[in-house]
Protein backbone atom coordinates (compact mmCIF):
# COMPACT_ATOMS: atom_id res chain seq x y z
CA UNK A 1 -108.10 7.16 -166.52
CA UNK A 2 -111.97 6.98 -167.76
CA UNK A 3 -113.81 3.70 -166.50
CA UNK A 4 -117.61 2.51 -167.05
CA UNK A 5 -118.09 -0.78 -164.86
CA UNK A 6 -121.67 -1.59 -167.41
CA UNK A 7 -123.58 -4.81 -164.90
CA UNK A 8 -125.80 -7.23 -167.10
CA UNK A 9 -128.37 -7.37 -163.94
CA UNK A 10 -128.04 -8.20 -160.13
CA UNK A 11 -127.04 -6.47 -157.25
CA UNK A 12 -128.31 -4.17 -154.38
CA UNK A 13 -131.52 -3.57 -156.49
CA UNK A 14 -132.56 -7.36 -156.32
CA UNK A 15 -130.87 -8.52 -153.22
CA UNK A 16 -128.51 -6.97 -150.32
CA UNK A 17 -126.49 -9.45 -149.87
CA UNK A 18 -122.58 -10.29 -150.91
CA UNK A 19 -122.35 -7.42 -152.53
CA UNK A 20 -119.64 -8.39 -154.92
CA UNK A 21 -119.98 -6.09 -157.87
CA UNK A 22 -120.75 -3.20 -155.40
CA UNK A 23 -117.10 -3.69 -153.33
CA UNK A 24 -115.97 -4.08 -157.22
CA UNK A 25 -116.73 -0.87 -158.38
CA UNK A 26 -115.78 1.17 -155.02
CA UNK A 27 -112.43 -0.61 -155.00
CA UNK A 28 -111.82 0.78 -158.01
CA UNK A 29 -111.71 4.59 -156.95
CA UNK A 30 -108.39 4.96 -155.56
CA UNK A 31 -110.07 6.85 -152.09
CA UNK A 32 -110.29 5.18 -149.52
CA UNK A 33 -114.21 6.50 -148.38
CA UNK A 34 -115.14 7.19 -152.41
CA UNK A 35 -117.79 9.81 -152.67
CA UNK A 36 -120.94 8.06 -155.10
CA UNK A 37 -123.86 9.71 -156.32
CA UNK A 38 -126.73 7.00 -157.72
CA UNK A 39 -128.85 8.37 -159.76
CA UNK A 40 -132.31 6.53 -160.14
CA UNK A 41 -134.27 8.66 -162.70
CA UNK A 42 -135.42 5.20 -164.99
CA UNK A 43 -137.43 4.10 -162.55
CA UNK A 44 -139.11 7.80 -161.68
CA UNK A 45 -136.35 7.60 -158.71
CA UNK A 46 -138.44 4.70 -156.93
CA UNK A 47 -138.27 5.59 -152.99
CA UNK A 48 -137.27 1.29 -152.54
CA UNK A 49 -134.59 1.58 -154.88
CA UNK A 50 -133.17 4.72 -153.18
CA UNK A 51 -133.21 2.48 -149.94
CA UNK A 52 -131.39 -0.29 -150.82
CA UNK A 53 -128.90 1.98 -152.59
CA UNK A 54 -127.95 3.80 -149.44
CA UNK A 55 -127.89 0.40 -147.73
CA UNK A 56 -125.85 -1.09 -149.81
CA UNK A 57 -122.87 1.44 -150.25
CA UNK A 58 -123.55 2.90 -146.44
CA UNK A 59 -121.93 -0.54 -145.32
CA UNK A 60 -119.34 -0.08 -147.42
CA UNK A 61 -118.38 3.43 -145.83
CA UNK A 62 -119.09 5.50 -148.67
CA UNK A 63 -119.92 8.96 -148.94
CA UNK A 64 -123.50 8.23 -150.25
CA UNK A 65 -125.83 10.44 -151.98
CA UNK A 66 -128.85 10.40 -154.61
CA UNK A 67 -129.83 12.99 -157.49
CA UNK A 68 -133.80 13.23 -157.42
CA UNK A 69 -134.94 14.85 -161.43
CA UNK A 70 -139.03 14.02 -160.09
CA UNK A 71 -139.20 16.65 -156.87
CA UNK A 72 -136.72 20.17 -156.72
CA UNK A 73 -133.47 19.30 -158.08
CA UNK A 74 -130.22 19.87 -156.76
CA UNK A 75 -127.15 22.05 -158.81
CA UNK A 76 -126.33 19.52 -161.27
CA UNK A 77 -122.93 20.02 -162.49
CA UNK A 78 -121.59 21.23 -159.00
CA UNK A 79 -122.86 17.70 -157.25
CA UNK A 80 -121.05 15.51 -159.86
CA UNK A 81 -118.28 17.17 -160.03
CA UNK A 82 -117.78 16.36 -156.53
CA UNK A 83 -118.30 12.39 -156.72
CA UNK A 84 -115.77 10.08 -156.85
CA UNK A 85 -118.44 7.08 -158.68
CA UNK A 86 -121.42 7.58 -160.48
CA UNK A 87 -124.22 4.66 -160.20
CA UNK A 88 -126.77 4.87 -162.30
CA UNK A 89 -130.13 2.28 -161.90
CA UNK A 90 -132.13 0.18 -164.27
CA UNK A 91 -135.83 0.87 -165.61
CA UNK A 92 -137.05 2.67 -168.36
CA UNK A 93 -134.04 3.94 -170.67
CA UNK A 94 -135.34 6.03 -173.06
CA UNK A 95 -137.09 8.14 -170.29
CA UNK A 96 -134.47 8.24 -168.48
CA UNK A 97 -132.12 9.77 -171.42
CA UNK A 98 -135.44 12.41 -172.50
CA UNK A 99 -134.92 13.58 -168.78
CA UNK A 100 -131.15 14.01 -168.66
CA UNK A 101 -130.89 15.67 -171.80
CA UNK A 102 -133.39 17.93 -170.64
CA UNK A 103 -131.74 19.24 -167.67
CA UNK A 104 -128.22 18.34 -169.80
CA UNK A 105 -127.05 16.12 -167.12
CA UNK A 106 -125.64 14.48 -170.50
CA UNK A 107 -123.16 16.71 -171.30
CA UNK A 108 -122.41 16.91 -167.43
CA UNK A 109 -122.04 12.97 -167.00
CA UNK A 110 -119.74 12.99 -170.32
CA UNK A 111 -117.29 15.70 -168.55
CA UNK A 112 -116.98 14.08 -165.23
CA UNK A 113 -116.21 10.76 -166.95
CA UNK A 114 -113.29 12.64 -169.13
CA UNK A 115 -112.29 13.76 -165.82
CA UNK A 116 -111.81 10.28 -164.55
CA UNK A 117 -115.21 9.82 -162.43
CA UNK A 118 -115.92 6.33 -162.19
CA UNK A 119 -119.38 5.26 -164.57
CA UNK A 120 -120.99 2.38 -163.42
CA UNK A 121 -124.86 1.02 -163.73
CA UNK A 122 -127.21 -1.87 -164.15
CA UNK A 123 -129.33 -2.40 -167.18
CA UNK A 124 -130.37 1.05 -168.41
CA UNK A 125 -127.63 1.63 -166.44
CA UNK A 126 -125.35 -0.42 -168.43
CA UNK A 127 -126.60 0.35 -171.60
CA UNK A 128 -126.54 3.97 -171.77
CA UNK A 129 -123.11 4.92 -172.10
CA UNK A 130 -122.51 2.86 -175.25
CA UNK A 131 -123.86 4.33 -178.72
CA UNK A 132 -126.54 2.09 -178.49
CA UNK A 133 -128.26 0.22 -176.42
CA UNK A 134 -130.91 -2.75 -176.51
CA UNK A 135 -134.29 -1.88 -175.01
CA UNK A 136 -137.01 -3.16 -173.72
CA UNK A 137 -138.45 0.42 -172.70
CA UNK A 138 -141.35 -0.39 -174.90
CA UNK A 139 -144.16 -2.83 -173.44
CA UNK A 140 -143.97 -4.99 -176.42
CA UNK A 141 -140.35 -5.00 -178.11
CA UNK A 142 -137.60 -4.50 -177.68
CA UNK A 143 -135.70 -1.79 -179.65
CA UNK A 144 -131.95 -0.55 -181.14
CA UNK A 145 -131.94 2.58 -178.94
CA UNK A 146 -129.47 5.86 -179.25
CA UNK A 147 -127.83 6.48 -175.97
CA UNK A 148 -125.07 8.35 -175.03
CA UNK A 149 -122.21 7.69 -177.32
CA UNK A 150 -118.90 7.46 -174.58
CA UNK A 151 -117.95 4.42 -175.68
CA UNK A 152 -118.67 3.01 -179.47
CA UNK A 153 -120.75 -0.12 -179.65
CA UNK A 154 -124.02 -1.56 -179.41
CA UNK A 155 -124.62 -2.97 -175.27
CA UNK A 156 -127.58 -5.88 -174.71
CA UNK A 157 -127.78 -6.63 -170.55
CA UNK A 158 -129.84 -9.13 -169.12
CA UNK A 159 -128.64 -11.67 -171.88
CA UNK A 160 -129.28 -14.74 -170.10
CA UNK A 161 -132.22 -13.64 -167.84
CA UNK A 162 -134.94 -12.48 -170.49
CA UNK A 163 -136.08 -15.03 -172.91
CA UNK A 164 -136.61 -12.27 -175.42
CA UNK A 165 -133.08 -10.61 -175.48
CA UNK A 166 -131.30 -13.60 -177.55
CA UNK A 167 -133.25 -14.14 -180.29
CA UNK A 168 -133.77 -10.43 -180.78
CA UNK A 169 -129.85 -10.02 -180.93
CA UNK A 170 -129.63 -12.96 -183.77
CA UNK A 171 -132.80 -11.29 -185.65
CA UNK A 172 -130.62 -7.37 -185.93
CA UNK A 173 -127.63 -8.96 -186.95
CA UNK A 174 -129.13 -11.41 -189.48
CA UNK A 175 -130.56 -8.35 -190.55
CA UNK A 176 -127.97 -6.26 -190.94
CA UNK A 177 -128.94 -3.97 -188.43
CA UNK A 178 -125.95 -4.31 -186.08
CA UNK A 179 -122.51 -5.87 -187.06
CA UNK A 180 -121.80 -6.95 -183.80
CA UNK A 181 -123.08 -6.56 -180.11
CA UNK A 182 -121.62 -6.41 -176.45
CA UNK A 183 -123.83 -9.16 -174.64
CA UNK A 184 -123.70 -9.05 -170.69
CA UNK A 185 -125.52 -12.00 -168.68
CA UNK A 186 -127.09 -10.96 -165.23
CA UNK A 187 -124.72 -11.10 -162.42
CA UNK A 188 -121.77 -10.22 -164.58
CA UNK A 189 -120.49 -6.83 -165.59
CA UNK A 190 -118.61 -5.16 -168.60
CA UNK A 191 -115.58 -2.94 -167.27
CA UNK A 192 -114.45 -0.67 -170.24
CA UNK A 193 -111.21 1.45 -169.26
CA UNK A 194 -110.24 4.05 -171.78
CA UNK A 195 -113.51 3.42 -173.51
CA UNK A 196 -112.24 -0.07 -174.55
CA UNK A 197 -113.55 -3.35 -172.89
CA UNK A 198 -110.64 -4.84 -170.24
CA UNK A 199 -112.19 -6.88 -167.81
CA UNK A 200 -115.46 -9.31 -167.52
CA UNK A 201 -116.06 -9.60 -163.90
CA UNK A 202 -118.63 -12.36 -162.92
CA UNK A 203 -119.99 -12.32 -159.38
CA UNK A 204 -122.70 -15.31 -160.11
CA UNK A 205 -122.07 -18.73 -161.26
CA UNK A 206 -119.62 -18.46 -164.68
CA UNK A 207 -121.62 -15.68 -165.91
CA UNK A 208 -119.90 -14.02 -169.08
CA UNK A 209 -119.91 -10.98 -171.50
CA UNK A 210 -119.83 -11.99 -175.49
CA UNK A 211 -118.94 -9.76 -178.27
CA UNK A 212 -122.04 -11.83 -180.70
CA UNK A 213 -121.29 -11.20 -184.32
CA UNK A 214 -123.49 -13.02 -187.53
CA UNK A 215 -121.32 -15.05 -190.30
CA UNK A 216 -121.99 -17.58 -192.66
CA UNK A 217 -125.58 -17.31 -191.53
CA UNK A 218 -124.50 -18.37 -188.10
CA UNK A 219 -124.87 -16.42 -184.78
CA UNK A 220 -121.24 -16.36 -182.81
CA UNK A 221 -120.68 -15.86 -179.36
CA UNK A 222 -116.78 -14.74 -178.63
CA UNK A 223 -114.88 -13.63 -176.40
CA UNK A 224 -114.42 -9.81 -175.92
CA UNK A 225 -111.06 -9.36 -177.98
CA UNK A 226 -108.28 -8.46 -174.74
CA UNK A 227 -110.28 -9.33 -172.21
CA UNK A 228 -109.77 -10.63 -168.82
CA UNK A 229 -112.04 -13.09 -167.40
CA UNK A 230 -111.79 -12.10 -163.34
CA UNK A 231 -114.77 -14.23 -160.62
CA UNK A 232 -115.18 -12.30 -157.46
């Protein structure tokens, strides 16, 4: 079974806390101590972020380890291969895929998740395993970007949180640019199993996922088609 568990915004990287979509995403490994690798590389693997990862998962008696692309780098393809869960953090997306496909950490990612290793991520995170994703790697737009193509669609996180993110959505559809868009609020996540969207999991207050289409010059906010609504 492939899964990608794709989080809107929230978690260890803001707060440690509940952590309710971190328990999520480990109980869905079927170990009981799941092995998971987080890899930080969109934000330059920030020491902070690191921290709070091994914090986080530590307490929730995982086998916890990190992938560092900035100082000497570990064997790739051997160290995935042995993980159970793959988290990867938010930041800069497009920097982040330049440096994976350079060391192809790509095409590893994309074998271990045909394997059935667990996907998961926040933001850049989120975004990157879709075809596309929306951006705001650039200081003053945002941006359709090419990611890595797992799953078909087009991902926007942060839907609610960043004034910007809505009315950029409406202007790419009106536009033509898109047909339609996966929209994930913060503190709700977007779990995909067998590349197709089954569950939106909210760990806030009624946060959602839309599937935002444009018709009759009007911007619509549905449902995810087969989806189940779960609130942890």
């Amino acid at each position: 079974m492939r899964q990608i568990i794709a989080i809107g915004g929230g978690g260890f990287g803001r707060e440690i806390k509940n952590l309710k979509i971190e328990k999520y995403i480990v109980s869905q490994s079927t170990k009981k101590n799941p092995s998971i690798c987080f890899i930080p590389t969109a934000t330059g693997d920030d020491r902070d972020y690191i921290n709070n990862f091994y914090k986080a998962f530590d307490s929730l008696n995982c086998k916890t380890s990190h992938i560092d692309l900035f100082k000497r780098t570990i064997k790739l393809k051997e160290h995935i291969n042995k993980q159970d869960i793959i988290f990867v953090g938010g930041g800069n997306t497009k920097s982040m895929l330049a440096v994976w496909k350079e060391w192809e950490l790509d095409k590893i990612l994309y074998e271990a998740y045909k394997n059935g290793i667990i996907m998961s991520g926040v933001s850049a995170g989120a975004i990157c395993w879709f075809t596309n994703g929306i951006t705001d790697s650039f200081k003053d737009h945002q941006s359709i970007l090419p990611c890595l193509n797992f799953v078909n669609g087009v991902c926007c996180p942060h839907y609610d949180e960043e004034p910007e993110r809505i009315p950029y959505v409406e202007k790419i559809l009106k536009n033509n640019e898109i047909n339609i868009c996966y929209a994930i609020e913060g503190f709700c996540a977007l779990h995909l199993v067998n590349d197709e969207p089954k569950f939106s999991i909210n760990f806030g207050k009624e946060n959602k996922c839309y599937e935002v289409t444009h018709k009759n010059s009007k911007i619509i906010h549905n449902q995810i088609k087969d989806i189940e609504e779960i609130s942890i």
